[in-house]
Protein backbone atom coordinates (compact mmCIF):
# COMPACT_ATOMS: atom_id res chain seq x y z
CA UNK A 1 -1.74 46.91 19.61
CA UNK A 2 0.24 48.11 16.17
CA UNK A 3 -3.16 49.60 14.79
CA UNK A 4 -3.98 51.24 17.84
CA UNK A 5 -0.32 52.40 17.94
CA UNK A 6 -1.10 53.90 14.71
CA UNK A 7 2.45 52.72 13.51
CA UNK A 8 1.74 52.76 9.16
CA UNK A 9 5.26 50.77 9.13
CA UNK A 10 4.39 47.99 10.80
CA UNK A 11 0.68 47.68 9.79
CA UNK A 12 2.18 48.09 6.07
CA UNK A 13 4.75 45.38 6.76
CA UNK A 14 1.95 42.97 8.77
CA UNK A 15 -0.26 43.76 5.95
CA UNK A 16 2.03 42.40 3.20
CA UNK A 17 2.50 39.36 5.21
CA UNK A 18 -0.98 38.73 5.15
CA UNK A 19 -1.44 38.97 1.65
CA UNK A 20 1.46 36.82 0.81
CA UNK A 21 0.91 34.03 3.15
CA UNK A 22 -3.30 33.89 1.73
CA UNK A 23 -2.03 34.47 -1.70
CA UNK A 24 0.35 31.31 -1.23
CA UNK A 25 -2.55 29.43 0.00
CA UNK A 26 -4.99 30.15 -2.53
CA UNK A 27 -2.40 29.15 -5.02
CA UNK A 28 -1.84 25.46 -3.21
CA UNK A 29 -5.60 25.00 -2.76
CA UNK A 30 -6.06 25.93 -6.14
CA UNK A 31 -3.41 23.46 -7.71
CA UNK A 32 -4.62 20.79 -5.50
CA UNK A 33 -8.35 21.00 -6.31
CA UNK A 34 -6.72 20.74 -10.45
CA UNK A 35 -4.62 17.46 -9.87
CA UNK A 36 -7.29 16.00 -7.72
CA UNK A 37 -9.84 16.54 -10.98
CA UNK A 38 -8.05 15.49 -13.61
CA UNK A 39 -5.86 12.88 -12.18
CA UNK A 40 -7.76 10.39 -10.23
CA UNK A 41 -9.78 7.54 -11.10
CA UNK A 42 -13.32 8.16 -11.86
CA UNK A 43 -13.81 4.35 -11.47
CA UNK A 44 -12.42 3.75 -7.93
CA UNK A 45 -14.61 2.60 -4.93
CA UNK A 46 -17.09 -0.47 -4.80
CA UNK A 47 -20.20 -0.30 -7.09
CA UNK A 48 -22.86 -2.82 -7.04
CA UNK A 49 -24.97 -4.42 -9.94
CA UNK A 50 -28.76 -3.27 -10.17
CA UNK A 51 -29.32 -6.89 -10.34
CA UNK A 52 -26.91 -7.19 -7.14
CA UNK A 53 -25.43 -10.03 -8.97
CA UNK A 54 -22.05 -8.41 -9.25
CA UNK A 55 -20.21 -6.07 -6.84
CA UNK A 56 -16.95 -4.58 -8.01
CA UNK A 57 -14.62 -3.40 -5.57
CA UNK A 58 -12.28 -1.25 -7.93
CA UNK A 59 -8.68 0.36 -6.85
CA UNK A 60 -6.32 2.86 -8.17
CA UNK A 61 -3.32 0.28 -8.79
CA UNK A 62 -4.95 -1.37 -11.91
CA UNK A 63 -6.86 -4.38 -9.89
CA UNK A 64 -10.09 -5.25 -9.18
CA UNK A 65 -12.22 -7.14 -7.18
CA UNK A 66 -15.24 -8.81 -8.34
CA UNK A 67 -17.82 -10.98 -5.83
CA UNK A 68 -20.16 -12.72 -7.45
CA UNK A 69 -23.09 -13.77 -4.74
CA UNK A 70 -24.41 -16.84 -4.91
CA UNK A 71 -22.02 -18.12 -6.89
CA UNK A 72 -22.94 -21.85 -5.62
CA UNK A 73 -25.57 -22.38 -2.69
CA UNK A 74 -24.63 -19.55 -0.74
CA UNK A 75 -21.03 -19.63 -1.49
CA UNK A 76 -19.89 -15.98 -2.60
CA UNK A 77 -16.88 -15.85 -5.09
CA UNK A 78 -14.30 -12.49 -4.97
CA UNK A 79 -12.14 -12.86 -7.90
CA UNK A 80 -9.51 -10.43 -8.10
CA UNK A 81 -8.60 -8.96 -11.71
CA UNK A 82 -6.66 -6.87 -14.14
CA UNK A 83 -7.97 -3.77 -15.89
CA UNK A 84 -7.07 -0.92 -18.38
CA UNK A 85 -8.76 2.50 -17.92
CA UNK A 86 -8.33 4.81 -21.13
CA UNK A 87 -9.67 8.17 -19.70
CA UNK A 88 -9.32 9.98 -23.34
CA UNK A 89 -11.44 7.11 -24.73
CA UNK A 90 -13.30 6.47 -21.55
CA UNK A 91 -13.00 2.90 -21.41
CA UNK A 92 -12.26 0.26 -19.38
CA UNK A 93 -10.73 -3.47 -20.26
CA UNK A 94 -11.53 -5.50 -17.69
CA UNK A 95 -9.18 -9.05 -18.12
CA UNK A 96 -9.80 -12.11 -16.55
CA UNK A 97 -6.46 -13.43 -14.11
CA UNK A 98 -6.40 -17.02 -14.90
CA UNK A 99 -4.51 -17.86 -11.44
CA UNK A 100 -6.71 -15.71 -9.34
CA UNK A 101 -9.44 -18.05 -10.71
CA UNK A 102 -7.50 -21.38 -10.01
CA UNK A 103 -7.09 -19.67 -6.25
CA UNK A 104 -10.62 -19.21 -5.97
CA UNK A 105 -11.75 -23.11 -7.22
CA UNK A 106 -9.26 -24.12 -4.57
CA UNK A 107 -10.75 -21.94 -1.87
CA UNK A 108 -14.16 -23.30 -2.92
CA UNK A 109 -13.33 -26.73 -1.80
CA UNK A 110 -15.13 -27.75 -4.71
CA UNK A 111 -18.27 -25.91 -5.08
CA UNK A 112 -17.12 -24.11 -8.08
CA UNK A 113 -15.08 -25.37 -11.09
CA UNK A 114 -13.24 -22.95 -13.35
CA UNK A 115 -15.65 -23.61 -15.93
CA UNK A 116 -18.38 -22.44 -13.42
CA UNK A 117 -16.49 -19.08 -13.14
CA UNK A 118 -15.22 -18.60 -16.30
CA UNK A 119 -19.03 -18.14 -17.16
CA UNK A 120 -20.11 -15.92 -14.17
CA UNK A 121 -17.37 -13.88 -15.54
CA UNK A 122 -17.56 -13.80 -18.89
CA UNK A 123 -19.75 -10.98 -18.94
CA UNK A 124 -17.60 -8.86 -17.20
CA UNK A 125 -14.26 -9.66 -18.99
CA UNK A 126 -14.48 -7.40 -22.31
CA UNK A 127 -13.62 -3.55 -23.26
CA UNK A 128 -16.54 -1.12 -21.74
CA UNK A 129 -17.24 2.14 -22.59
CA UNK A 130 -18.33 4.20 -19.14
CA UNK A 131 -19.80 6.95 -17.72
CA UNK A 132 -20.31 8.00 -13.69
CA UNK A 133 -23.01 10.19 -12.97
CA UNK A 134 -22.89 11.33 -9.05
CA UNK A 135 -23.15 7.66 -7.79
CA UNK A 136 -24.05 5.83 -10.86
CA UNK A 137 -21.88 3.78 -13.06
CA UNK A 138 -22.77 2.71 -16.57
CA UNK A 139 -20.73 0.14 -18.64
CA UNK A 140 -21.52 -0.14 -22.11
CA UNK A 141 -20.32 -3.15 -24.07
CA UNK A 142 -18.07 -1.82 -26.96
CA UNK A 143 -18.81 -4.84 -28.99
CA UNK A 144 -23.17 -5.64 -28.30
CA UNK A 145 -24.06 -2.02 -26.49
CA UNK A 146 -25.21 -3.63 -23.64
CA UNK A 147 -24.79 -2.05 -20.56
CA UNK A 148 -24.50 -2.95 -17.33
CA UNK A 149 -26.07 -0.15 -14.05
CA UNK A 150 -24.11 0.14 -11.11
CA UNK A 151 -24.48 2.14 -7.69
CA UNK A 152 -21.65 3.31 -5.88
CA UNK A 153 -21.77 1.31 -2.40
């Protein structure tokens, strides 16, 4: 109705709008898409082991769970534990919780004994070096260089 009025007051005025309002939005979407990239986890979600003895279930608040499957005649262990992520360094400490352990004996009802888990886990508790390509996560054993393959599940 304004354009075909041919009112240049109006359309100038509706016009500035326009470009305010999509230059305010292009702004947000732009500062969004930047935090988004450089301040989540790389890590988070639940990867599997090639080997599908491991699955790690890994969150944003520092904790992580691991299931180990057949843990014990088809008895499936999810431990929950501690890690460090060093995104500068690209590492990741992954530290064994000694009463998350005790909880899972006890919920065993004594298929597993700590010393049973402390080994299962043992190759999962040190400092790793990563790297996540699309939905592929390598851990590299600072210490050895071995490195572990996950997919993201």
């Amino acid at each position: 109705m304004i354009i075909a009025k041919n009112d240049e007051a109006k359309r100038s005025k509706i016009w500035t709008v326009v470009t305010l309002v999509s230059s305010v939005l292009i702004v947000l979407i732009a500062v969004f898409l930047l935090t988004k990239l450089f301040t989540t986890n790389p890590l988070e979600g639940t990867w599997e082991d090639e080997d599908g003895s491991y699955v790690l279930s890994i969150k944003g608040n520092n904790s992580l769970t691991v299931n180990v499957p057949a843990l014990a005649e088809d008895y499936d262990a999810d431990i929950k534990m501690d890690y460090v992520l060093d995104k500068d360094e690209k590492t990741v400490t992954i530290k064994m919780n000694e009463a998350e352990v005790k909880k899972a004996v006890e919920r065993s009802d004594g298929m597993l004994t700590e010393e049973t888990l402390d080994n299962a886990l043992s190759s999962v508790t040190t400092t790793f070096g990563y790297s996540v390509d699309r939905d592929t996560l390598t851990l590299t054993e600072r210490e050895y260089g071995e490195q572990m393959l996950f997919t993201k599940k």
